[in-house]
C-alpha atoms as a PDB file:
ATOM      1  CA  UNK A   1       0.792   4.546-111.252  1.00  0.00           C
ATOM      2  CA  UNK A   2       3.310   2.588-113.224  1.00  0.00           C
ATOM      3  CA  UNK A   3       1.994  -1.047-114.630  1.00  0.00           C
ATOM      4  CA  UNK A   4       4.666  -3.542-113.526  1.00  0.00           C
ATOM      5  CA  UNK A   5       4.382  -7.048-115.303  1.00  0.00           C
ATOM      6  CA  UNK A   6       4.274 -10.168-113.003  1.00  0.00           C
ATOM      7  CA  UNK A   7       3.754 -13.844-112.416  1.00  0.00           C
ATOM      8  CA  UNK A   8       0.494 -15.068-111.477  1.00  0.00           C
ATOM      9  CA  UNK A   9       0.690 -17.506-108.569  1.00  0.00           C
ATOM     10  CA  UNK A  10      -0.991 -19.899-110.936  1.00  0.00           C
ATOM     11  CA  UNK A  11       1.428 -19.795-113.710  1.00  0.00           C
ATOM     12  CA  UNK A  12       4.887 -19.270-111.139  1.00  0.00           C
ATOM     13  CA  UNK A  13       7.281 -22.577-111.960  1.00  0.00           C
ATOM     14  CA  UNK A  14      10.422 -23.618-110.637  1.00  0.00           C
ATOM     15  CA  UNK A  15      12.344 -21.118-107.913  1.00  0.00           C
ATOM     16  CA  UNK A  16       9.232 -18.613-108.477  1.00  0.00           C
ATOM     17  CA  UNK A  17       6.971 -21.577-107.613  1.00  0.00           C
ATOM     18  CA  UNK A  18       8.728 -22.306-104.090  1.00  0.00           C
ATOM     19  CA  UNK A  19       9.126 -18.496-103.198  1.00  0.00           C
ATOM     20  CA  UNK A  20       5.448 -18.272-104.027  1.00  0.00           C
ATOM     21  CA  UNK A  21       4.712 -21.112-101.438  1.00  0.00           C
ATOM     22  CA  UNK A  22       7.029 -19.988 -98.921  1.00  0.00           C
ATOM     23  CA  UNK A  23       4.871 -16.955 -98.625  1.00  0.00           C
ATOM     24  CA  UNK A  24       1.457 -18.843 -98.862  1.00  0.00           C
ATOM     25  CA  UNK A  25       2.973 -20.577 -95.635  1.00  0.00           C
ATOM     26  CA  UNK A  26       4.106 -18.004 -93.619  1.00  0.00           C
ATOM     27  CA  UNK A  27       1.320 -15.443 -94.083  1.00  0.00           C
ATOM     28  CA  UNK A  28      -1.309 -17.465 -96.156  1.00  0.00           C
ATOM     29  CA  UNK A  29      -0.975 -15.068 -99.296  1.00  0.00           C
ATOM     30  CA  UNK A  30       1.201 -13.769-102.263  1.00  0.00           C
ATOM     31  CA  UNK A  31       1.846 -10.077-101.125  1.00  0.00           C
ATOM     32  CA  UNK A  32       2.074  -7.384-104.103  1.00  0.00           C
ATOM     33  CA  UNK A  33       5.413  -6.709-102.688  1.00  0.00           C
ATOM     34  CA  UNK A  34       6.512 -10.596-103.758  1.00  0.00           C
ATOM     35  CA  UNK A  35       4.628 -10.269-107.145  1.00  0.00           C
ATOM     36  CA  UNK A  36       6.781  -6.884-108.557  1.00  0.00           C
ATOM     37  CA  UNK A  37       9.916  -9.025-108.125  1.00  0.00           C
ATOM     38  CA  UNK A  38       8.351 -12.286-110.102  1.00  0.00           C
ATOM     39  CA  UNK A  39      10.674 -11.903-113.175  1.00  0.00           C
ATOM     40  CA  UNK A  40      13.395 -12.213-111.256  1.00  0.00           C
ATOM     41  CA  UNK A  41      12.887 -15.154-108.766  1.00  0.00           C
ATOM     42  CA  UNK A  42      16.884 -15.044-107.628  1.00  0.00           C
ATOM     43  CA  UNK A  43      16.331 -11.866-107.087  1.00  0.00           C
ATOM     44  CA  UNK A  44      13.259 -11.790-105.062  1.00  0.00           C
ATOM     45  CA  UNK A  45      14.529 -14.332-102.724  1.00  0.00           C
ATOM     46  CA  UNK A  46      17.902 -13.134-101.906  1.00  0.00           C
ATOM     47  CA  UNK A  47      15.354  -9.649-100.954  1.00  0.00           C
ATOM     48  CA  UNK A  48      13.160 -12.217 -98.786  1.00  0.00           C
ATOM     49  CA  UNK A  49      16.104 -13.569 -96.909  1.00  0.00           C
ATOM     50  CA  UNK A  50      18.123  -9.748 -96.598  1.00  0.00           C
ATOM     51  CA  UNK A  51      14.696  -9.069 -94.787  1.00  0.00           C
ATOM     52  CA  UNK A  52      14.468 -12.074 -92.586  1.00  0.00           C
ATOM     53  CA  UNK A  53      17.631 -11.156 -91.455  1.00  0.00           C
ATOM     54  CA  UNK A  54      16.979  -7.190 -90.788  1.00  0.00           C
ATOM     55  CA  UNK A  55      14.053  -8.127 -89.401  1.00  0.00           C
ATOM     56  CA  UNK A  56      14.298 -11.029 -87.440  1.00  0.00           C
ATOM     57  CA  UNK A  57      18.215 -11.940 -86.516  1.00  0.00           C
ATOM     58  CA  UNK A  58      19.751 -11.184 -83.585  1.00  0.00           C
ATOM     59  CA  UNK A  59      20.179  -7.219 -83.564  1.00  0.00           C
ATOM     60  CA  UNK A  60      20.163  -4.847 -80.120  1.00  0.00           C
ATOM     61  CA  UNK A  61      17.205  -3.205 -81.770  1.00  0.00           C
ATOM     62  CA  UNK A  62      14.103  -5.080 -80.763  1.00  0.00           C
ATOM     63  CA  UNK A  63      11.535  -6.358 -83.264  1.00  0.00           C
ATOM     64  CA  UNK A  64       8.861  -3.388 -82.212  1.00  0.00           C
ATOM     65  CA  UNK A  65      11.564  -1.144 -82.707  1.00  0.00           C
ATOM     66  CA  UNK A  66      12.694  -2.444 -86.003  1.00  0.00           C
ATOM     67  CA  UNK A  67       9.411  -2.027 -86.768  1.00  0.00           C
ATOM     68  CA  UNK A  68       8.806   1.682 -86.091  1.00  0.00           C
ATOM     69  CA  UNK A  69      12.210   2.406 -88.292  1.00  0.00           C
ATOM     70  CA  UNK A  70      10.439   0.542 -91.471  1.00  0.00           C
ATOM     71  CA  UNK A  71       7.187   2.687 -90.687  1.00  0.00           C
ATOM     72  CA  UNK A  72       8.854   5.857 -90.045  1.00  0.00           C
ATOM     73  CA  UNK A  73      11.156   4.971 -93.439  1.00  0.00           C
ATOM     74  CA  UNK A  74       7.639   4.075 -95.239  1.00  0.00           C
ATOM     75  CA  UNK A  75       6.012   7.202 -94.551  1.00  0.00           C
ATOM     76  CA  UNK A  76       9.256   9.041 -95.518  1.00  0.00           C
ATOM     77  CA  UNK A  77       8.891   7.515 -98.906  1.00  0.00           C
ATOM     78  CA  UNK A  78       5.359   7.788 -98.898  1.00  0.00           C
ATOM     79  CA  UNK A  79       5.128   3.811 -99.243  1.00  0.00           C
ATOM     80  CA  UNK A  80       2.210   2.091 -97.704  1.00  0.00           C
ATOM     81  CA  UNK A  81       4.492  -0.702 -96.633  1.00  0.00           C
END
């Protein structure tokens, strides 16, 4: 398993410090998958809001479905997200 530097939630300022609370708000945590993009807080939340929009703009594939491709693509990559 590779070791992947991040920002604690503690220590996150600035942009990192609002993504951080964004996600304390919406599911009342900082997930793992937030941390390994700390370094780069630009980064991590134009990958938030690509997301929000796959996953929750108007599409004709319904959210259940959506979510079946991102298991299905998961297991592919043998990802437990």
């Amino acid at each position: 398993m590779a070791y992947i530097e991040t920002v604690d939630p503690d220590d996150a300022e600035g942009v990192l410090a609002r993504e951080y609370e964004k996600a304390v708000k919406a599911t009342g945590k900082v997930a793992n998958i937030r941390r390994l993009m700390s370094l780069n807080p630009e980064s991590m939340r134009s990958s938030m809001r690509i997301y929000g929009s796959i996953m929750f703009a108007e599409s004709p594939l319904t959210r259940a479905q959506r979510e079946m491709v991102a298991v299905v693509v998961s297991k592919a990559n043998d990802c437990h997200y």
